[in-house]
N, C-alpha and C. Protein backbone atom coordinates (compact mmCIF):
# COMPACT_ATOMS: atom_id res chain seq x y z
N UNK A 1 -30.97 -17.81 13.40
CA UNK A 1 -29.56 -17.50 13.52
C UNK A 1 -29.37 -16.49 14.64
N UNK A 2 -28.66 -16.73 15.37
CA UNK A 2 -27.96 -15.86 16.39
C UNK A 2 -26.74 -15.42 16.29
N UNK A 3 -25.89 -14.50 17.60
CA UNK A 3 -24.92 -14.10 17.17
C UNK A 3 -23.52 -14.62 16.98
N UNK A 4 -23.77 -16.19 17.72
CA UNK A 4 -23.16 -17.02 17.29
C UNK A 4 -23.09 -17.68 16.19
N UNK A 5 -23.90 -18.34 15.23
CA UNK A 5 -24.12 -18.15 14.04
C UNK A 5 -23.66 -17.04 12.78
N UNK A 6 -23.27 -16.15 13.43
CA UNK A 6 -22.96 -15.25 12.64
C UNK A 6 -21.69 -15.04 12.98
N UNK A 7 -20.76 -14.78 13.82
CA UNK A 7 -19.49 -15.04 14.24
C UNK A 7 -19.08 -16.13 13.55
N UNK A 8 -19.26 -17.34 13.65
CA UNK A 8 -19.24 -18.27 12.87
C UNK A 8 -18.87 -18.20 11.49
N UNK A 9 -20.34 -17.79 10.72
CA UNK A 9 -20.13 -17.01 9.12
C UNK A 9 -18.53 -15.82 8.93
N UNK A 10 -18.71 -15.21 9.96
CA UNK A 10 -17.55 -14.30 10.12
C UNK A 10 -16.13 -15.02 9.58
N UNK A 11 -15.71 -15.63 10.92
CA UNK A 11 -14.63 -16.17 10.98
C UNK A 11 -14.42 -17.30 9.48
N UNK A 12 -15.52 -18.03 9.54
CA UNK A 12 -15.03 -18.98 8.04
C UNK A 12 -14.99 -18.09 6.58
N UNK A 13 -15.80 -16.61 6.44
CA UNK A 13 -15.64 -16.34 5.32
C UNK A 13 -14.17 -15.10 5.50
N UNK A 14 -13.30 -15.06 6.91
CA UNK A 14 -11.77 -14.79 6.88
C UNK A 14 -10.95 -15.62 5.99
N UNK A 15 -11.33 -16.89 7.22
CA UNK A 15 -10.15 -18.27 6.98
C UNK A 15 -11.20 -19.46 6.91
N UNK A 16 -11.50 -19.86 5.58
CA UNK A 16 -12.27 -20.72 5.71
C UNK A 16 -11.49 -22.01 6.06
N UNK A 17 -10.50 -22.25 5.97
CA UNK A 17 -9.52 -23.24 6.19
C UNK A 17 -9.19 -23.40 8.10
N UNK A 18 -9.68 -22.80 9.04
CA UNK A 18 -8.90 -22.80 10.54
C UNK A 18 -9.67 -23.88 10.92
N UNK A 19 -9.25 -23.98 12.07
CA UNK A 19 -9.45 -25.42 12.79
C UNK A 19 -10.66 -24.82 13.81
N UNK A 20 -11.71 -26.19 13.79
CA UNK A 20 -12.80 -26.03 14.56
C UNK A 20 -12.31 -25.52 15.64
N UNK A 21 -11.37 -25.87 16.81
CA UNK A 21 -11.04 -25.64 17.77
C UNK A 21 -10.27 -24.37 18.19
N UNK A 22 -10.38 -23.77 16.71
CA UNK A 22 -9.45 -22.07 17.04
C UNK A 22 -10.93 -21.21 16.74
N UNK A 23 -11.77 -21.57 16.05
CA UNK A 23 -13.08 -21.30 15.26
C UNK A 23 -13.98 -21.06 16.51
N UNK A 24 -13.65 -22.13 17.70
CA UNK A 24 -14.46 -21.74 18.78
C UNK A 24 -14.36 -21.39 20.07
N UNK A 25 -12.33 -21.21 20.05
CA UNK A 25 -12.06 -20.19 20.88
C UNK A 25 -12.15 -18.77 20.49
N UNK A 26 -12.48 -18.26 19.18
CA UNK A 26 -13.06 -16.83 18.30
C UNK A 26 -14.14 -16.47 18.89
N UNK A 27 -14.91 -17.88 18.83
CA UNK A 27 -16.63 -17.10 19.00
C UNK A 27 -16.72 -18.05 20.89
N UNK A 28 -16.10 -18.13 20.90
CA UNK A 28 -16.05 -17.96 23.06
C UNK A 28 -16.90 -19.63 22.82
N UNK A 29 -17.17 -20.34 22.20
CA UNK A 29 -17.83 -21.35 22.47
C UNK A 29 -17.41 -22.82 22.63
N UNK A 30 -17.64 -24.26 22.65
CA UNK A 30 -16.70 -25.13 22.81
C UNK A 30 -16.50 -25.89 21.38
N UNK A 31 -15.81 -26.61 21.37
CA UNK A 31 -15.43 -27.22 20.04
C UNK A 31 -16.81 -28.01 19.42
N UNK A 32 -17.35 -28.62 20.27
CA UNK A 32 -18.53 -29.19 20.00
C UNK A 32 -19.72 -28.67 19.41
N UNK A 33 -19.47 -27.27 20.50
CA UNK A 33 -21.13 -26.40 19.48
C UNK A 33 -20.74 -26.11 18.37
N UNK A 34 -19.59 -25.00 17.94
CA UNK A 34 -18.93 -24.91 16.95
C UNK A 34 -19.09 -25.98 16.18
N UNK A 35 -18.74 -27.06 16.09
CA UNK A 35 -18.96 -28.04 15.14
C UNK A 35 -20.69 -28.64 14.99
N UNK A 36 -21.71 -28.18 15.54
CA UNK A 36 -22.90 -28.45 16.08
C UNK A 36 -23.27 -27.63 14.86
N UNK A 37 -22.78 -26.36 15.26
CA UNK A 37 -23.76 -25.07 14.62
C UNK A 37 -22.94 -25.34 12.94
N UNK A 38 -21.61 -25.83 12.42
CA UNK A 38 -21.64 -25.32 11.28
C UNK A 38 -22.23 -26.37 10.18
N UNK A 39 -22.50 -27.92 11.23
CA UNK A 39 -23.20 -28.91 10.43
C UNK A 39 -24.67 -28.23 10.43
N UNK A 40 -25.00 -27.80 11.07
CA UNK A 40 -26.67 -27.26 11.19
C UNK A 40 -26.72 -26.22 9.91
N UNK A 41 -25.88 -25.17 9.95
CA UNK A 41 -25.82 -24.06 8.34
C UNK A 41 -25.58 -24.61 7.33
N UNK A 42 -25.13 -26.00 7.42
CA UNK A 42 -24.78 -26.54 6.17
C UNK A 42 -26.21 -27.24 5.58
N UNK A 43 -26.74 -28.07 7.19
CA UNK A 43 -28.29 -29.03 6.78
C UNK A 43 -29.46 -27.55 5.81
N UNK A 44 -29.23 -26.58 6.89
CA UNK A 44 -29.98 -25.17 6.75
C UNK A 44 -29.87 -24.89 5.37
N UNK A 45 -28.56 -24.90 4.66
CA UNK A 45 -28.63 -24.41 3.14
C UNK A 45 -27.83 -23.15 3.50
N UNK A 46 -27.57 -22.39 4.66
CA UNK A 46 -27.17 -21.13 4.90
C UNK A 46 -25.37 -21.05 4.38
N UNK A 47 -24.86 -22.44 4.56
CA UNK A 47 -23.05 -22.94 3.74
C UNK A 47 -24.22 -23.31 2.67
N UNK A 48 -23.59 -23.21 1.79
CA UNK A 48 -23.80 -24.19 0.69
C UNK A 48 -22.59 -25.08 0.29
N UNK A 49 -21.04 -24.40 0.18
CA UNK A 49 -19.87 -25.30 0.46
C UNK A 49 -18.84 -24.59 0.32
N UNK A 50 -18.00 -25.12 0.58
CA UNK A 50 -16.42 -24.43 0.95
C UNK A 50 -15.56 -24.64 -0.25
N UNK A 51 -15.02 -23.38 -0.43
CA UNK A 51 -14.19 -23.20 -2.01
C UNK A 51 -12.43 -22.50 -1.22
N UNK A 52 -11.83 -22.09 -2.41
CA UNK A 52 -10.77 -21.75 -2.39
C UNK A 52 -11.32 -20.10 -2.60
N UNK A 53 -10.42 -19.02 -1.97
CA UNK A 53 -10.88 -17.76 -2.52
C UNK A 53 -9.30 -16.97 -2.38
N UNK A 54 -9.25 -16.66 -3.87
CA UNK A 54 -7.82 -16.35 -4.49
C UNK A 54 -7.57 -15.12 -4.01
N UNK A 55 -6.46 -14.59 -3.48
CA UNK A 55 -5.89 -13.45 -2.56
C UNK A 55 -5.85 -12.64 -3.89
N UNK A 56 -6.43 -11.57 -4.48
CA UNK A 56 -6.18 -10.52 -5.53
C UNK A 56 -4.77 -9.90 -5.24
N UNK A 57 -4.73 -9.80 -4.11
CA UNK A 57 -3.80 -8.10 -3.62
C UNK A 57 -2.53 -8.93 -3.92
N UNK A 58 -2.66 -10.32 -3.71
CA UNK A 58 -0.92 -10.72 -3.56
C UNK A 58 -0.57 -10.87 -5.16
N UNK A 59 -1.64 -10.70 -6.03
CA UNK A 59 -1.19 -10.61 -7.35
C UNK A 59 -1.38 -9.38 -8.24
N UNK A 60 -1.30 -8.32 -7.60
CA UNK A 60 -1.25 -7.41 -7.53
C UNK A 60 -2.82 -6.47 -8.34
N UNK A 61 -3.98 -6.75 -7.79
CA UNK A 61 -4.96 -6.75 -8.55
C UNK A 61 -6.12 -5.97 -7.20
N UNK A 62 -6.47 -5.89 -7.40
CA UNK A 62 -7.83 -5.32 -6.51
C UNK A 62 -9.13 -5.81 -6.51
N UNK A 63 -10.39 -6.50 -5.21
CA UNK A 63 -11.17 -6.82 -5.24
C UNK A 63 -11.84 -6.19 -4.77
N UNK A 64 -13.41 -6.11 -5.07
CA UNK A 64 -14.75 -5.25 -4.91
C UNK A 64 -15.91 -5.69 -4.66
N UNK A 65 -16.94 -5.46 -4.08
CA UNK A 65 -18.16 -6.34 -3.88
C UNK A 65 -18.55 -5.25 -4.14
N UNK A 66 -20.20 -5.36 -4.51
CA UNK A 66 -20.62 -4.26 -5.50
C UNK A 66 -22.17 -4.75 -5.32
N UNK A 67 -22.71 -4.10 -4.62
CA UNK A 67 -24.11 -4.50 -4.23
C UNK A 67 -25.28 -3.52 -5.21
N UNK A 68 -26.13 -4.22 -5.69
CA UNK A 68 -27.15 -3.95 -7.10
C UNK A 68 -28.35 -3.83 -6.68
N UNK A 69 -29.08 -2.44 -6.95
CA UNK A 69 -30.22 -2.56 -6.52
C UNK A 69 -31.53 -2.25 -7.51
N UNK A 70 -31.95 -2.94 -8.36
CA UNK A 70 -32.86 -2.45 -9.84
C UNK A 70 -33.90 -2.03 -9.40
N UNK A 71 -34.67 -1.36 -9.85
CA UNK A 71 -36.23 -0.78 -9.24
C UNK A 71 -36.65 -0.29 -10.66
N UNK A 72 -38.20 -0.63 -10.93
CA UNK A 72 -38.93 -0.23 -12.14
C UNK A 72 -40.02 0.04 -11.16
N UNK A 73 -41.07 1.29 -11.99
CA UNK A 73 -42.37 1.16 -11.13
C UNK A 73 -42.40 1.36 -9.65
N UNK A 74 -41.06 1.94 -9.07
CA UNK A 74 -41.14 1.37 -7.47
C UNK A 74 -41.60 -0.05 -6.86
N UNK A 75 -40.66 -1.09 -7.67
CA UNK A 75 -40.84 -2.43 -7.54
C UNK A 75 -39.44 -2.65 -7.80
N UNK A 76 -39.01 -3.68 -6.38
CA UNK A 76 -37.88 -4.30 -6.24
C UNK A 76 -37.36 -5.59 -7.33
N UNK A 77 -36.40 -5.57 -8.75
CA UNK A 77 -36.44 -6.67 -9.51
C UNK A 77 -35.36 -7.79 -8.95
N UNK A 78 -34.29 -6.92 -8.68
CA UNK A 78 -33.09 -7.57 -7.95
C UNK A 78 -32.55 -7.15 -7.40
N UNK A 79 -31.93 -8.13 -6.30
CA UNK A 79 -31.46 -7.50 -4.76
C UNK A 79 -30.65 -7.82 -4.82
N UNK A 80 -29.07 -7.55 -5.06
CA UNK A 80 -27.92 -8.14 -4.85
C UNK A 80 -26.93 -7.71 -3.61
C-alpha cells in the first residue's frame, strides 16, 4: 500500500458513496487507477465491503472510537 492507497481508504471511509471520478480528482489520479486500486483492496481483503454508516450527530447522539490495548505478563492479548 502506498499513499495512494491510503487516500483512497481516506476519502471512501468520508463518503463511501462519491463517484470514482470525484474519488480521483481527491487523490490527483485518473479515473482508471482509482478504479484499478479499489478493485485490487477489495481482491487484497484490505475493503471487505461497503455498508451504510448512520450520522449519530444528526440524531442528536455522539460517536467514539475507542482503541483497546490488553497486556498480561508483558504480552500483547488484543490489539484493537
Amino acid at each position: 500500500m502506498d499513499k495512494i492507497d491510503w487516500k483512497i481508504l481516506a476519502e471512501l471511509d468520508k463518503n463511501l458513496r462519491i463517484y470514482t471520478s470525484k474519488l480521483a480528482r481527491k487523490c490527483r489520479v485518473s479515473q482508471q487507477v482509482a478504479d484499478y486500486r479499489i478493485r485490487r483492496l477489495l481482491e487484497n481483503g484490505l475493503i471487505t465491503k461497503f455498508g451504510t454508516i448512520v450520522n449519530l450527530k444528526a440524531l442528536g447522539q455522539e460517536h467514539y472510537r475507542v482503541f483497546l490495548l490488553l497486556m498480561r505478563k508483558n504480552k500483547i492479548l488484543i490489539s484493537l
